[in-house]
C-alpha atoms as a PDB file:
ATOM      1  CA  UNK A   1       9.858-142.084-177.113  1.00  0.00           C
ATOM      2  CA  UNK A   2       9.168-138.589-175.721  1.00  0.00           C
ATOM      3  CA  UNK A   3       9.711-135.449-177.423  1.00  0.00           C
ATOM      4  CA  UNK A   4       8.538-131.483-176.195  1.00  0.00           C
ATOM      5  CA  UNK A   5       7.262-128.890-178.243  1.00  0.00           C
ATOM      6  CA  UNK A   6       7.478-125.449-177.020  1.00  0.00           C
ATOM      7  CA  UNK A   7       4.819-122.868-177.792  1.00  0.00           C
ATOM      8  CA  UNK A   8       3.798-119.190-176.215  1.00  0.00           C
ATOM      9  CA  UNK A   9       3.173-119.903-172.643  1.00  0.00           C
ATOM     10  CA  UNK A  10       2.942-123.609-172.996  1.00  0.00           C
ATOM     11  CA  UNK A  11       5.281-126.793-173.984  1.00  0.00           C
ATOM     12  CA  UNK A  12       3.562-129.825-175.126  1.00  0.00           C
ATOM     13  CA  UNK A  13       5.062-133.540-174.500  1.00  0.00           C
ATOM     14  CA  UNK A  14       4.437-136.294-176.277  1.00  0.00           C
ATOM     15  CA  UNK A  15       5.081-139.942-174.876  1.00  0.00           C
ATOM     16  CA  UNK A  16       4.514-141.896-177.988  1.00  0.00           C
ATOM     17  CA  UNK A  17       4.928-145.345-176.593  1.00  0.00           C
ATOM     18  CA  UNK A  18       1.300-144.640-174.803  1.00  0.00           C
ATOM     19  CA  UNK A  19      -0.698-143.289-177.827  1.00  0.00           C
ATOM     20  CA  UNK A  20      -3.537-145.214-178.727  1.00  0.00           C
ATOM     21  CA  UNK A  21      -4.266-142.859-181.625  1.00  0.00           C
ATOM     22  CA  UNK A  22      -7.788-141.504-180.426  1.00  0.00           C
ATOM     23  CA  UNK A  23      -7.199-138.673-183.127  1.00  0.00           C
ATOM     24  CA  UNK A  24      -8.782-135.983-180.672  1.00  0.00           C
ATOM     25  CA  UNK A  25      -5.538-133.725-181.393  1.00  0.00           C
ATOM     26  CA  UNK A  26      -5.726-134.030-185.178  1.00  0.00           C
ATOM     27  CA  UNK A  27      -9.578-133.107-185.038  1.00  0.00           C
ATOM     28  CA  UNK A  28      -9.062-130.871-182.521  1.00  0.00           C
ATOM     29  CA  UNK A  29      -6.491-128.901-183.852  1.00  0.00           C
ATOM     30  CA  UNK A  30      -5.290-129.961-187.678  1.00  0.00           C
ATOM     31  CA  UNK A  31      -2.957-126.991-187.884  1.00  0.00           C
ATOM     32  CA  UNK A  32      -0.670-127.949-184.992  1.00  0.00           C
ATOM     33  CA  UNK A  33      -1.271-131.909-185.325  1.00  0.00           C
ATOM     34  CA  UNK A  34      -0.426-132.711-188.343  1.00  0.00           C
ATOM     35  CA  UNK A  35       1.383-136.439-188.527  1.00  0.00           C
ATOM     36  CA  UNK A  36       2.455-135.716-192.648  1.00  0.00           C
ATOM     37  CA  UNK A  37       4.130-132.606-191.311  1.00  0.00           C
ATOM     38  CA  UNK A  38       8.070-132.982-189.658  1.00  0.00           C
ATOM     39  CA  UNK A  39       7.576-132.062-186.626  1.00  0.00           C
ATOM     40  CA  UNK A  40       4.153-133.393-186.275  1.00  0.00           C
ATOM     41  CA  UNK A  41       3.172-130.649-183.648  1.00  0.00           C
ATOM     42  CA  UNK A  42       3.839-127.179-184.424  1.00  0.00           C
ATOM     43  CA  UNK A  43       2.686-125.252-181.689  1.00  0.00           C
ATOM     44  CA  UNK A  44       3.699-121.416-183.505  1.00  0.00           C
ATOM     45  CA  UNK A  45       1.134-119.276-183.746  1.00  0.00           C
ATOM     46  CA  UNK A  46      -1.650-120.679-181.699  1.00  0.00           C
ATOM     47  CA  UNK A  47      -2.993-119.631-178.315  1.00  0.00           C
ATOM     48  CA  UNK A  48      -1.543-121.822-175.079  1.00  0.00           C
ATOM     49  CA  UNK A  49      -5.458-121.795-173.712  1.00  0.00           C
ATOM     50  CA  UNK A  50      -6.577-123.735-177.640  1.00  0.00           C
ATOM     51  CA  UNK A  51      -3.405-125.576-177.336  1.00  0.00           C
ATOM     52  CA  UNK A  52      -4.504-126.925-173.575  1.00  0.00           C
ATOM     53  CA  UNK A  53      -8.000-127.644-174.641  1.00  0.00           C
ATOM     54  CA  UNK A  54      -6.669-129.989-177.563  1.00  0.00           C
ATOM     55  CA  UNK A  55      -4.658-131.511-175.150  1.00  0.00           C
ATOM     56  CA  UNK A  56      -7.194-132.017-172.776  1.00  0.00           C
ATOM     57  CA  UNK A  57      -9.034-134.353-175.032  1.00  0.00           C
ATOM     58  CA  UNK A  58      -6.414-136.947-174.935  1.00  0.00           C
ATOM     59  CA  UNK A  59      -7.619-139.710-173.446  1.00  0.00           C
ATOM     60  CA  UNK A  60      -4.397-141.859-173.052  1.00  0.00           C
ATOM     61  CA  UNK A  61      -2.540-138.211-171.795  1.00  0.00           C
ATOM     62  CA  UNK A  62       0.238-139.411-174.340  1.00  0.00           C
ATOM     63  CA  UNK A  63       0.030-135.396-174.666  1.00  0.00           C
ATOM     64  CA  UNK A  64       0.351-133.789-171.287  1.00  0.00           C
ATOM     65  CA  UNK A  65       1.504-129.820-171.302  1.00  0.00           C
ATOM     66  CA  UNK A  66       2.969-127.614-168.473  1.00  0.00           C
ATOM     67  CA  UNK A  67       1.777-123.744-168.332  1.00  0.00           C
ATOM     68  CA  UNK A  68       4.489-121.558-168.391  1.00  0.00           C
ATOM     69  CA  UNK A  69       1.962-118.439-168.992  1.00  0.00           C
ATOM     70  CA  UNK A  70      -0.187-118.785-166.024  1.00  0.00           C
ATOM     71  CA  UNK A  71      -2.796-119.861-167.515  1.00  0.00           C
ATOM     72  CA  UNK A  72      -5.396-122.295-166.001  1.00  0.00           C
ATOM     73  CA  UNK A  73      -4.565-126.091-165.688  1.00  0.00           C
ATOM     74  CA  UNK A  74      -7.055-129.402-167.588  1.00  0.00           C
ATOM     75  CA  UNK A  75      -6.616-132.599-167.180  1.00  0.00           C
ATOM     76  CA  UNK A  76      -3.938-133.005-169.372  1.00  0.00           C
ATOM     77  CA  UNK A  77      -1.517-130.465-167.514  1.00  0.00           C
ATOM     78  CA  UNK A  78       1.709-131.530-165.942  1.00  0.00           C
ATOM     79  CA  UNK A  79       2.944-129.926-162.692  1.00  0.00           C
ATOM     80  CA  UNK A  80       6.087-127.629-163.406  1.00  0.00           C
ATOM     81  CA  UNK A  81       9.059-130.290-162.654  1.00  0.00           C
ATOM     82  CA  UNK A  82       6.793-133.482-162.375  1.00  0.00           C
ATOM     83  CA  UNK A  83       7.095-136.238-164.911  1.00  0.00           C
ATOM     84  CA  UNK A  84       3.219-137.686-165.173  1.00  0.00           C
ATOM     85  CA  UNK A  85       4.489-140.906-166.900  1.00  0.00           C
ATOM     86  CA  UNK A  86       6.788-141.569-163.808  1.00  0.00           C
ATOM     87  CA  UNK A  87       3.791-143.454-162.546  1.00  0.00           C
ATOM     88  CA  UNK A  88       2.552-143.309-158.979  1.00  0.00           C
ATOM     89  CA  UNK A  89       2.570-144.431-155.417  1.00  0.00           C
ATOM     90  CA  UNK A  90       0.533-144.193-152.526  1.00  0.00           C
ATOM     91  CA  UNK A  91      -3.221-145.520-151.737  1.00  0.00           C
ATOM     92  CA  UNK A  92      -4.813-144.140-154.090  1.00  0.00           C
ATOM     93  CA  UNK A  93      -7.305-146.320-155.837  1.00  0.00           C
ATOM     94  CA  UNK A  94      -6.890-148.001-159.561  1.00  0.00           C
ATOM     95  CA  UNK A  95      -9.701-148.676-161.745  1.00  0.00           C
ATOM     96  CA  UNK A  96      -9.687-150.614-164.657  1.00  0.00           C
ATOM     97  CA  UNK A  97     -12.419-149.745-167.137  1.00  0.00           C
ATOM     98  CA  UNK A  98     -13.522-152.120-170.319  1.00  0.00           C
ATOM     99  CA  UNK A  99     -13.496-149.976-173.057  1.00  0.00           C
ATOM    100  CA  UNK A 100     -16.431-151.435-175.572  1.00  0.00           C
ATOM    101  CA  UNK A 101     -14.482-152.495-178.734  1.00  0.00           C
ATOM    102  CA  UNK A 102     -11.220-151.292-177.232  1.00  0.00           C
ATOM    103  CA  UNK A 103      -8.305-151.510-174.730  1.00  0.00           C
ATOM    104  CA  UNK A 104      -8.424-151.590-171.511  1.00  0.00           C
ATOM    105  CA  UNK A 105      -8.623-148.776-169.393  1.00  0.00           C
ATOM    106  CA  UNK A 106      -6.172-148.589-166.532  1.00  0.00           C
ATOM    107  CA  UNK A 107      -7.160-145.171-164.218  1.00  0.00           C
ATOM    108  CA  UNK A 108      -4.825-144.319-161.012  1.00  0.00           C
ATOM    109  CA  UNK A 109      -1.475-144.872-160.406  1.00  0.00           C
ATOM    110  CA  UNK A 110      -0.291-148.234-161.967  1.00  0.00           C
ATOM    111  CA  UNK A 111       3.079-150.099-163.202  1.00  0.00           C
ATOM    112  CA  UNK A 112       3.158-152.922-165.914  1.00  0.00           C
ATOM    113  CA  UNK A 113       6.076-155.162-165.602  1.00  0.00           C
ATOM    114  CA  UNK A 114       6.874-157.736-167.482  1.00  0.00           C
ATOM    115  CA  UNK A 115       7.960-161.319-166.393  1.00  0.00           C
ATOM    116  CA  UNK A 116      11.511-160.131-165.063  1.00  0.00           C
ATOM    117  CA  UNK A 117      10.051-157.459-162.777  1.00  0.00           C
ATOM    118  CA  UNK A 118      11.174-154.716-165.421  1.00  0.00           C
ATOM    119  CA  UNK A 119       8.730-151.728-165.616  1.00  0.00           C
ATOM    120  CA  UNK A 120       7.397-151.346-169.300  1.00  0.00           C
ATOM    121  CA  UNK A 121       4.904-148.421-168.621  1.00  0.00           C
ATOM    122  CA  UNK A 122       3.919-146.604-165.439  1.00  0.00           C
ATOM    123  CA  UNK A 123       1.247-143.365-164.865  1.00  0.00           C
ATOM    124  CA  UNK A 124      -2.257-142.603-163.728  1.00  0.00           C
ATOM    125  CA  UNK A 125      -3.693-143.314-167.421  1.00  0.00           C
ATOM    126  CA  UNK A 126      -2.584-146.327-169.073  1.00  0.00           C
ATOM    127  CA  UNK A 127      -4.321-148.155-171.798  1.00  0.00           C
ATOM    128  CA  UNK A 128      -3.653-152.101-172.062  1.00  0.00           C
ATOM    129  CA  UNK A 129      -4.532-154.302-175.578  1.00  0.00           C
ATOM    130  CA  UNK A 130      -7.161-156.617-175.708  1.00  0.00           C
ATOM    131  CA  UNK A 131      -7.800-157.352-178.938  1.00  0.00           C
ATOM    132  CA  UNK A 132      -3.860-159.172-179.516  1.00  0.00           C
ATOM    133  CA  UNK A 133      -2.849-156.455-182.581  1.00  0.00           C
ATOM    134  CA  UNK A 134      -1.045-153.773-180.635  1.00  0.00           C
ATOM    135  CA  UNK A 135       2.788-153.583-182.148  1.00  0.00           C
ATOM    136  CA  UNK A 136       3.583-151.917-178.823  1.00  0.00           C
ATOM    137  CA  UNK A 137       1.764-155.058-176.193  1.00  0.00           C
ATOM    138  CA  UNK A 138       0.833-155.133-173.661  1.00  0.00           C
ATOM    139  CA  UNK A 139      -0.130-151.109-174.000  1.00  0.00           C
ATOM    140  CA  UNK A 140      -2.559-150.273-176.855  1.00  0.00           C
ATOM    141  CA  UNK A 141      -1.478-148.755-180.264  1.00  0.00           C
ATOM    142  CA  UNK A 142      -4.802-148.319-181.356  1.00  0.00           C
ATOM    143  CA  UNK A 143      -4.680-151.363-183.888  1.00  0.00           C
ATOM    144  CA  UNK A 144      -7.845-152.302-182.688  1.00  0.00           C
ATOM    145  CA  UNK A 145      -9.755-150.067-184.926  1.00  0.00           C
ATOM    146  CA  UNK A 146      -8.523-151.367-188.071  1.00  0.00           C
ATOM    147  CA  UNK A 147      -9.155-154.941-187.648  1.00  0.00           C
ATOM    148  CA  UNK A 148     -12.498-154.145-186.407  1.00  0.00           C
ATOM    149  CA  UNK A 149     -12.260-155.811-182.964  1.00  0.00           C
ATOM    150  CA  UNK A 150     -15.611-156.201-181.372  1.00  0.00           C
ATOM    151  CA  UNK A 151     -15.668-157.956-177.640  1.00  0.00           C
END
């Protein structure tokens, strides 16, 4: 599931299917994410450079945003016409971090297929479940928190 959200100068997407529910938005900015409010991002009213820095601090870039003001790129920008989550190709080198008490860290262009060769998630960030409680396997929901996982 992907959705946009347009703002002044910037447009927000969300991939939901790779959110592993860090929070960083929420605490980052509580105005604009808000998940009790319909839409959960309401970008109105808030400056594209705060609304890049919030997104910045995603680590699992389920929120990436594309500049239309001109304004300086982070790490969570999207090139104007590019689709992040298309995943990548090339040489370029894949690391696969443990995460203390958490997923998997998958950094660099990667593809997970399953057992019929059908791509279930593809980008330069992905986060993969280790603890066995994810409702969305083999990526990571964030379910690890709440049953206290600890390897």
């Amino acid at each position: 599931m992907s959705r946009d959200y347009r703002g002044e100068g910037i447009t927000i997407h969300w991939a939901g299917d790779l959110c592993i529910h860090s929070a960083n938005c929420l605490r980052a900015l509580p105005q604009v994410f808000d998940t009790s409010a319909r839409p959960w991002i309401q970008p109105e009213d808030v400056s594209a450079d705060a609304l890049a820095a919030a997104v910045d601090t995603c680590p699992s870039r389920a929120l990436t945003y594309t500049r239309s003001d001109g304004g300086p790129d982070g790490p969570g920008a999207r090139a104007l016409g590019s689709d992040e989550q298309s995943g990548g190709t090339g040489d370029a080198a894949v690391t696969v971090h443990v995460k203390p008490a958490g997923p998997l860290a998958v950094v660099g262009p990667a593809r997970v297929v399953d057992a019929d060769g059908e791509e279930l998630a593809a980008g330069g960030r992905l986060f993969l479940c280790r603890c066995g409680h994810s409702n969305n396997k083999p990526l990571c929901d964030g379910s690890h928190k709440p049953v206290a996982f600890d390897e």
